[in-house]
Protein backbone atom coordinates (compact mmCIF):
# COMPACT_ATOMS: atom_id res chain seq x y z
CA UNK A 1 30.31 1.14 12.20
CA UNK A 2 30.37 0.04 15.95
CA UNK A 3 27.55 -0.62 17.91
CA UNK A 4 26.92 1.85 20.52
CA UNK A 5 23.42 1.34 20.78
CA UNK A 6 23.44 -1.72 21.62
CA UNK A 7 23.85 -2.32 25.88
CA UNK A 8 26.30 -5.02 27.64
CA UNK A 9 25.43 -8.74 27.43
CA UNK A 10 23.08 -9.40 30.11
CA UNK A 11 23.63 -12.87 31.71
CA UNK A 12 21.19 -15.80 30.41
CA UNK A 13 19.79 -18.31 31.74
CA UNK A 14 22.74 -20.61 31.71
CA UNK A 15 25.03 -17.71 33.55
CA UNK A 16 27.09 -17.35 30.79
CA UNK A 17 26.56 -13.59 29.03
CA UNK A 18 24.29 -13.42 26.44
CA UNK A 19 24.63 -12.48 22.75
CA UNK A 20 23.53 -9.20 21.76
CA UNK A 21 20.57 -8.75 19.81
CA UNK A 22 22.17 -6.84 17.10
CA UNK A 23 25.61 -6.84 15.67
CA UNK A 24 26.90 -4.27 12.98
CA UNK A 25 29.42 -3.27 11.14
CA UNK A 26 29.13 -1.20 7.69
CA UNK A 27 31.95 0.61 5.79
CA UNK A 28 31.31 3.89 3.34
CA UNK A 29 28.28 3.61 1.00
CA UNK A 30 26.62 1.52 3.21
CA UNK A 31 24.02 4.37 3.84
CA UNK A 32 23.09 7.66 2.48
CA UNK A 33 25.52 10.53 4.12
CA UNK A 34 22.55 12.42 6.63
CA UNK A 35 19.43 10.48 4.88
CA UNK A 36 17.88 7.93 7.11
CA UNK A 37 19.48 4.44 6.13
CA UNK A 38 17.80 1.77 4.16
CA UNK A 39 17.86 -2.00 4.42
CA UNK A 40 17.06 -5.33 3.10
CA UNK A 41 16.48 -8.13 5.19
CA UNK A 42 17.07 -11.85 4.02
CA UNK A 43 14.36 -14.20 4.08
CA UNK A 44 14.83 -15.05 7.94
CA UNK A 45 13.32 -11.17 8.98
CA UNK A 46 10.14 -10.82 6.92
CA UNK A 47 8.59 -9.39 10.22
CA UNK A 48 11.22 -7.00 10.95
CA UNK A 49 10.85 -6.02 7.46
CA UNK A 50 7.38 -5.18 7.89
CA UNK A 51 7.90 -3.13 11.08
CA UNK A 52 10.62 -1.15 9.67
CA UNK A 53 8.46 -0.31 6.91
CA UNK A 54 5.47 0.69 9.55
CA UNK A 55 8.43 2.91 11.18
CA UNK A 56 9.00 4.69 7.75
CA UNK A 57 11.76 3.31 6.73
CA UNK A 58 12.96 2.26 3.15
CA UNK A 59 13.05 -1.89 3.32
CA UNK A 60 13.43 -4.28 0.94
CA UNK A 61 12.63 -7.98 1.88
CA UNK A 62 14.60 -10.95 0.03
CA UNK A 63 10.84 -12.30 -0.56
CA UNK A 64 9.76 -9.29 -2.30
CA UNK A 65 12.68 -9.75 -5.00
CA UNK A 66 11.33 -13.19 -6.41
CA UNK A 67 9.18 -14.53 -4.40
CA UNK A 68 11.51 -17.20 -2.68
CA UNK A 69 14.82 -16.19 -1.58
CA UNK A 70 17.48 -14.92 -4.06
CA UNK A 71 20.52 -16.36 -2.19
CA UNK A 72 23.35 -14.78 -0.92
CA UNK A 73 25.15 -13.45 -3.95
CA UNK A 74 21.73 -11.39 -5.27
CA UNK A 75 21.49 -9.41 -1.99
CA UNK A 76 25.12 -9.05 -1.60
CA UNK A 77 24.87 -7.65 -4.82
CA UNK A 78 21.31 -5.39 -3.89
CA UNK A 79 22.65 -4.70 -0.76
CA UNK A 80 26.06 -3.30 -2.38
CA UNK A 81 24.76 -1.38 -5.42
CA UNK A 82 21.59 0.44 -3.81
CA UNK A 83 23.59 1.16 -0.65
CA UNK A 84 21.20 -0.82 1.76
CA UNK A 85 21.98 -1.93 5.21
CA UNK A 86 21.92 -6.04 5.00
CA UNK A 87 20.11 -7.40 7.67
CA UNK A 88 20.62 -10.68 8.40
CA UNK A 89 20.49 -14.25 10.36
CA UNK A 90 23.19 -15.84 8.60
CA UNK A 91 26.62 -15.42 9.67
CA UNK A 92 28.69 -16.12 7.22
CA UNK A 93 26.50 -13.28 4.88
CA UNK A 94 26.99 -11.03 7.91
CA UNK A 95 30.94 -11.73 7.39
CA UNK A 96 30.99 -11.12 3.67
CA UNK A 97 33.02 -8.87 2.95
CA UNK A 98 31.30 -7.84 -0.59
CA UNK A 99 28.62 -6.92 1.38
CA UNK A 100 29.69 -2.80 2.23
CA UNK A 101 26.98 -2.74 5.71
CA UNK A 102 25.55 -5.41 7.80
CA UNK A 103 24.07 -6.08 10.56
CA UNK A 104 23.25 -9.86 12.34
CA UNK A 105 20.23 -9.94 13.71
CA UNK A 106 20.29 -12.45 16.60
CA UNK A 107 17.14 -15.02 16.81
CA UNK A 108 14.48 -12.79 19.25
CA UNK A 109 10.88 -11.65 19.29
CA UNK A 110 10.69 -8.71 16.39
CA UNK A 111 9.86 -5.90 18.95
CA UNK A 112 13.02 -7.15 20.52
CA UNK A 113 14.88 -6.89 17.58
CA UNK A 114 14.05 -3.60 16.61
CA UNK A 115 14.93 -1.77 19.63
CA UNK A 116 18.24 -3.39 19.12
CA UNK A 117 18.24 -2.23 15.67
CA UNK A 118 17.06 1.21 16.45
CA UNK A 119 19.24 1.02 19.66
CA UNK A 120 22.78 0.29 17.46
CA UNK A 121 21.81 2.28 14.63
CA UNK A 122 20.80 5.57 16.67
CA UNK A 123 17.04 5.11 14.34
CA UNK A 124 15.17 7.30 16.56
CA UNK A 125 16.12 11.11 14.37
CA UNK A 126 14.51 8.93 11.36
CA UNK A 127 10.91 7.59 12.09
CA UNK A 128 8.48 8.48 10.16
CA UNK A 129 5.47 6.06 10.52
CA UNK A 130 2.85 5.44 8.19
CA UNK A 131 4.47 6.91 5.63
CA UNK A 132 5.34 3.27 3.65
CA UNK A 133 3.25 0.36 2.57
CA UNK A 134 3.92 -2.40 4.81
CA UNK A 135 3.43 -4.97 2.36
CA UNK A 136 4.66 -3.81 -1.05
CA UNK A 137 7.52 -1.06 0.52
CA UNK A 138 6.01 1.80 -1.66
CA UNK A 139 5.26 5.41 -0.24
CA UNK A 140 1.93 6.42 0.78
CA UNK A 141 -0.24 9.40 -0.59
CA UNK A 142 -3.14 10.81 0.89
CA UNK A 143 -6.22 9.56 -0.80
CA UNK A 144 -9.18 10.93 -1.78
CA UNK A 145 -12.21 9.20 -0.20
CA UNK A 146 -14.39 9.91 -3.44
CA UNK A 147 -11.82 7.62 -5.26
CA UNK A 148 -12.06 4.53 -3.05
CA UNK A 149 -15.73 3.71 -3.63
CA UNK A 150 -15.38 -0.82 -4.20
CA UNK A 151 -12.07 -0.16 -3.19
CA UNK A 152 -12.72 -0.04 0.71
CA UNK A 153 -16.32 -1.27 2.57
CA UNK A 154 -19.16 1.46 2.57
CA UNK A 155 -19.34 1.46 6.29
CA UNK A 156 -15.34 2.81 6.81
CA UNK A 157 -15.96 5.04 3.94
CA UNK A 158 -18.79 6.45 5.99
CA UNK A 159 -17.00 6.38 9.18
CA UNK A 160 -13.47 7.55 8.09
CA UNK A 161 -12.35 11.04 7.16
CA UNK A 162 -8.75 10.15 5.78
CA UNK A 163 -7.52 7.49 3.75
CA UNK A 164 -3.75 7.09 2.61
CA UNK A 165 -2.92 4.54 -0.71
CA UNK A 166 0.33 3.18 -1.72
CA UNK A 167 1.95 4.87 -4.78
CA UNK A 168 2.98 0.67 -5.37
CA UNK A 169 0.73 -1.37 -5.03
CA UNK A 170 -2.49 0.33 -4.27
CA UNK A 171 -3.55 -1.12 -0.78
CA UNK A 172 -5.07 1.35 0.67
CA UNK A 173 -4.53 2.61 4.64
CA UNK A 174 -7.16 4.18 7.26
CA UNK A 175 -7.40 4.90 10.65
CA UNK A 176 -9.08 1.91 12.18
CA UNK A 177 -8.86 -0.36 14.89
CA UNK A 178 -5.21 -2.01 13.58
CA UNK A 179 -4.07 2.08 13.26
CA UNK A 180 -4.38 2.26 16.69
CA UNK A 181 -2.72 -0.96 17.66
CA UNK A 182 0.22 -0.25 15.08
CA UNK A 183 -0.08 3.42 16.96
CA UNK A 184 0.21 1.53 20.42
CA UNK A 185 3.25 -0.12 19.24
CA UNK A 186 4.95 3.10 17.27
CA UNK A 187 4.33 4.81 20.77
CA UNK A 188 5.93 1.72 23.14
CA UNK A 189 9.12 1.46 20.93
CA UNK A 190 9.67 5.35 20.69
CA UNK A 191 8.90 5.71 24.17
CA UNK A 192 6.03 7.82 24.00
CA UNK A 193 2.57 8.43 25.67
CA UNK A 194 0.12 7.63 23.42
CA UNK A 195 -3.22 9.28 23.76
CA UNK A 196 -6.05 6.65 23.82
């Protein structure tokens, strides 16, 4: 896969051109034919992880597996057999040829990163946010505020018409002040106007 969303080296601050934000390459089977794709980030992107998920997308984090990272081999291996998009800071996992889609994720802010990433990997036909837990990766179901009573605080049951849980791990989701903000941000990388 080439990288055509990803613009010309800009200069740094050293004049000589600096490194893209995003490198990929990926061969077949490194994403569903049509689908949107789905990733798993090593144990350097746990953020990125987290904001793909906010953006929808499927996203397994190397922390998530065992709770420390699983090495090289495991997600090689993940990465390979569930057709995932690695996305990585090391190099030489970037280079591995076992692993069948990659992409190297250059040392950045996160919102940086993922423009890149959405930038190379043309993202923007497959955003759907708030439809995955950010913390846990599952999908999220509406909710039925009758069900939540000592799950959530009286006061945003009271407040709040709609309420979304995770099919995984049960956290569940409203529209409150961090909505907005995650709305903010959803609306600032898509490039849209978001109503206040």
């Amino acid at each position: 896969m080439s990288n055509p969303g990803t613009k010309e080296p800009e200069a740094s601050r050293h004049g000589q051109p600096a490194a893209p934000l995003c490198h990929c390459r990926a061969s077949e089977g490194a994403a569903p034919i049509g689908g949107p794709p789905r990733f798993l980030c090593d144990a350097h992107l746990g953020k990125l992880a987290r904001r793909l998920r906010l953006l929808g997308f499927d996203t397994l984090f190397a922390h998530d597996l065992s709770g420390a990272d699983p090495g090289d081999e495991v997600l090689a291996d993940i990465a390979g057999t569930e057709g995932r998009i690695l996305l990585t800071r090391d190099r030489a996992l970037f280079e591995d040829p076992a692993v069948p889609g990659a992409c190297y994720m250059s040392q950045a802010p996160v919102e940086a990163q993922l423009r890149a990433l959405i930038g190379a990997l043309r993202l923007h036909l497959h955003i759907a946010p708030f439809t995955r837990c950010t913390c846990c990766n599952g999908e999220l179901e509406a909710a039925d505020p009758a069900d939540l009573a000592g799950r959530v605080p009286e006061g945003v049951l009271r407040r709040q018409a709609r309420f979304w849980r995770c099919r995984g791990c049960g956290r569940v989701y409203w529209e409150g002040s961090h909505y907005r903000r995650m709305r903010e941000l959803v609306g600032a990388l898509m490039g849209w106007r978001v109503p206040a």
